[in-house]
Protein backbone atom coordinates (compact mmCIF):
# COMPACT_ATOMS: atom_id res chain seq x y z
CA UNK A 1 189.96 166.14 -18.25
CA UNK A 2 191.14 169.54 -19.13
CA UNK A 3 193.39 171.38 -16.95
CA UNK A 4 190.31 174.09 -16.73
CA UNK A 5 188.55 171.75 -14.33
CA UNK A 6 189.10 172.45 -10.24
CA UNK A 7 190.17 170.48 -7.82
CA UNK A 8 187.41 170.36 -4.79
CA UNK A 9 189.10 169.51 -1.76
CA UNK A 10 187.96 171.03 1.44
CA UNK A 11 190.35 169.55 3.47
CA UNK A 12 193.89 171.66 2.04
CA UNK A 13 192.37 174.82 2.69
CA UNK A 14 192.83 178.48 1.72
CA UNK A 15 195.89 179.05 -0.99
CA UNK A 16 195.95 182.63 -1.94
CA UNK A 17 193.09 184.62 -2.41
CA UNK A 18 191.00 181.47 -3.81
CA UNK A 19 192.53 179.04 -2.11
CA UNK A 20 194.00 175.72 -3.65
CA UNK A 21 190.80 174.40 -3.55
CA UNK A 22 190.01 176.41 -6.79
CA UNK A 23 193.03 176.15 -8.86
CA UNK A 24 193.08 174.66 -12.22
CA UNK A 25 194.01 171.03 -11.93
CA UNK A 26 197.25 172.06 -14.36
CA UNK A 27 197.93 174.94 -12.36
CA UNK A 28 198.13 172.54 -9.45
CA UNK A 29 199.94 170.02 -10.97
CA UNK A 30 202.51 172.63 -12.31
CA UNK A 31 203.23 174.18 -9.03
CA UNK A 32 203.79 170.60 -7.79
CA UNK A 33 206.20 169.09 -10.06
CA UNK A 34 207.45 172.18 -11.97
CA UNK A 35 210.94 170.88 -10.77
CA UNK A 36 210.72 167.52 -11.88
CA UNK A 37 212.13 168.61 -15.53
CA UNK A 38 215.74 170.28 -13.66
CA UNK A 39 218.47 167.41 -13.39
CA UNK A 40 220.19 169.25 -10.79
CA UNK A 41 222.69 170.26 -12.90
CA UNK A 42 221.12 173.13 -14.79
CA UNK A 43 220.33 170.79 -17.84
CA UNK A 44 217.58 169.67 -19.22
CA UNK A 45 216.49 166.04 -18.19
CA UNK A 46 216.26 164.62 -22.00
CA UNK A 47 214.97 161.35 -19.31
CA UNK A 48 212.07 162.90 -17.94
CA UNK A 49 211.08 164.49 -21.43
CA UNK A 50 211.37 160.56 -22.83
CA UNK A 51 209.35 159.18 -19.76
CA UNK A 52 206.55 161.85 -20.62
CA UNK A 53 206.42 160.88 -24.46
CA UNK A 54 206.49 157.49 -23.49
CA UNK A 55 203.59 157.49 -21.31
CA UNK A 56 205.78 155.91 -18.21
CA UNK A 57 204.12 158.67 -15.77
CA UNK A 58 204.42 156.32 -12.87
CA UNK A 59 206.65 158.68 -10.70
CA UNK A 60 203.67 161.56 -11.34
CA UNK A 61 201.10 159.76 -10.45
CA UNK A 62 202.57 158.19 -7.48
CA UNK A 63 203.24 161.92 -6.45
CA UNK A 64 199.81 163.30 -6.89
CA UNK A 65 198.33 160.85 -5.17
CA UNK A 66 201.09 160.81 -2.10
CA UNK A 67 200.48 164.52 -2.46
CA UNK A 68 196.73 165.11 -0.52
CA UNK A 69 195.89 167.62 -2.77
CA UNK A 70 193.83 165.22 -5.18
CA UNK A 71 190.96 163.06 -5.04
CA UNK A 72 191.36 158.98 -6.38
CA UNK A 73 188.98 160.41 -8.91
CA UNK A 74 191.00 163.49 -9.95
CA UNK A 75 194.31 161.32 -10.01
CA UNK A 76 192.56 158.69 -12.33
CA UNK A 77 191.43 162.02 -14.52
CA UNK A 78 194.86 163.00 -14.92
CA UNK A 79 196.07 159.50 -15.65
CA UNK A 80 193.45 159.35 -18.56
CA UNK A 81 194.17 162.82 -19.43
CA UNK A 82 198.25 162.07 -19.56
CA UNK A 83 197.73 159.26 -21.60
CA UNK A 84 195.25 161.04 -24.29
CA UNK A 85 198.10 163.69 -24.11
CA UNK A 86 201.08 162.75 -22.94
CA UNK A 87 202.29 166.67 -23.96
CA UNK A 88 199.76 167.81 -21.41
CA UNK A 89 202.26 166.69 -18.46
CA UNK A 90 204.70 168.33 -20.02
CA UNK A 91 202.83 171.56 -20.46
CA UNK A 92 202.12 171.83 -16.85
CA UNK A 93 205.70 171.35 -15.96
CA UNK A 94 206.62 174.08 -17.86
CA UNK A 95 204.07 176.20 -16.33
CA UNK A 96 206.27 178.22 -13.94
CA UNK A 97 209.25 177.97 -16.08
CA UNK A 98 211.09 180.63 -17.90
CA UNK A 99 210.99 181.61 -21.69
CA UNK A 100 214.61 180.03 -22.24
CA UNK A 101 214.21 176.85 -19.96
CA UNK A 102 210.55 176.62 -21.92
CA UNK A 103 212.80 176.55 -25.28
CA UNK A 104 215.34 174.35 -24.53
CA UNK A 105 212.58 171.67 -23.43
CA UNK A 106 210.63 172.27 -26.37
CA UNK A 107 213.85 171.61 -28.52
CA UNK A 108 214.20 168.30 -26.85
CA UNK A 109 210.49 167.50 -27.24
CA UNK A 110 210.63 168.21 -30.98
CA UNK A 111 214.05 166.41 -31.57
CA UNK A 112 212.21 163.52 -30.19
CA UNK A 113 209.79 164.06 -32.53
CA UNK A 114 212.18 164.44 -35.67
CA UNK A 115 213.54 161.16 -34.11
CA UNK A 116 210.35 159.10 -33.80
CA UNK A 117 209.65 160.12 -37.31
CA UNK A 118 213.03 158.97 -38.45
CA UNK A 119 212.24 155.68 -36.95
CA UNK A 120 209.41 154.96 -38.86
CA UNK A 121 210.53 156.26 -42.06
């Protein structure tokens, strides 16, 4: 599933101008969890960043699907889509976020990277 596809859900109503029912899947999904990557502290949650690399999105999906705002269908889309690509979680959380908070994370994703490929040298 791409994040282009809509959620169609008449029962959440209008949202906006086009009301939720016409969002982008990753646009909803952002605006849901876009504070699941804050610790509460003001730093980055290095945790959460692992979780998402390590396809454990249990927590997310749990969320979605508590949420109303998705079908069974649409959560099992995401789930596949997650686990194609597992950066596509982590995308949408960064959706609202700003140009430095979108840096830091992306310095944690990629020194997970440089790690993983340390491993397996």
């Amino acid at each position: 599933m791409t994040t282009g596809q809509l959620v169609h859900n008449p029962v959440v109503g209008d949202w906006g101008a086009e009301g939720i029912a016409r969002q982008p899947l990753g646009d909803v999904v952002g605006a849901l969890f876009s504070f699941d990557l804050e610790d509460g502290d003001g730093h980055v949650d290095v945790d959460a960043v692992e979780r998402i690399r390590a396809s454990h999105f249990d927590d997310w999906v749990s969320a979605a699907a508590r949420s109303g705002l998705f079908t069974p269908r649409e959560v099992e889309d995401l789930v596949r889509s997650w686990q194609a690509d597992p950066r596509s979680l982590f995308e949408a959380l960064l959706t609202d976020a700003d140009d430095l908070t979108r840096r830091r994370y992306e310095i944690v994703w990629d020194s997970l990277d440089e790690t993983d490929s340390r491993e397996y040298a």
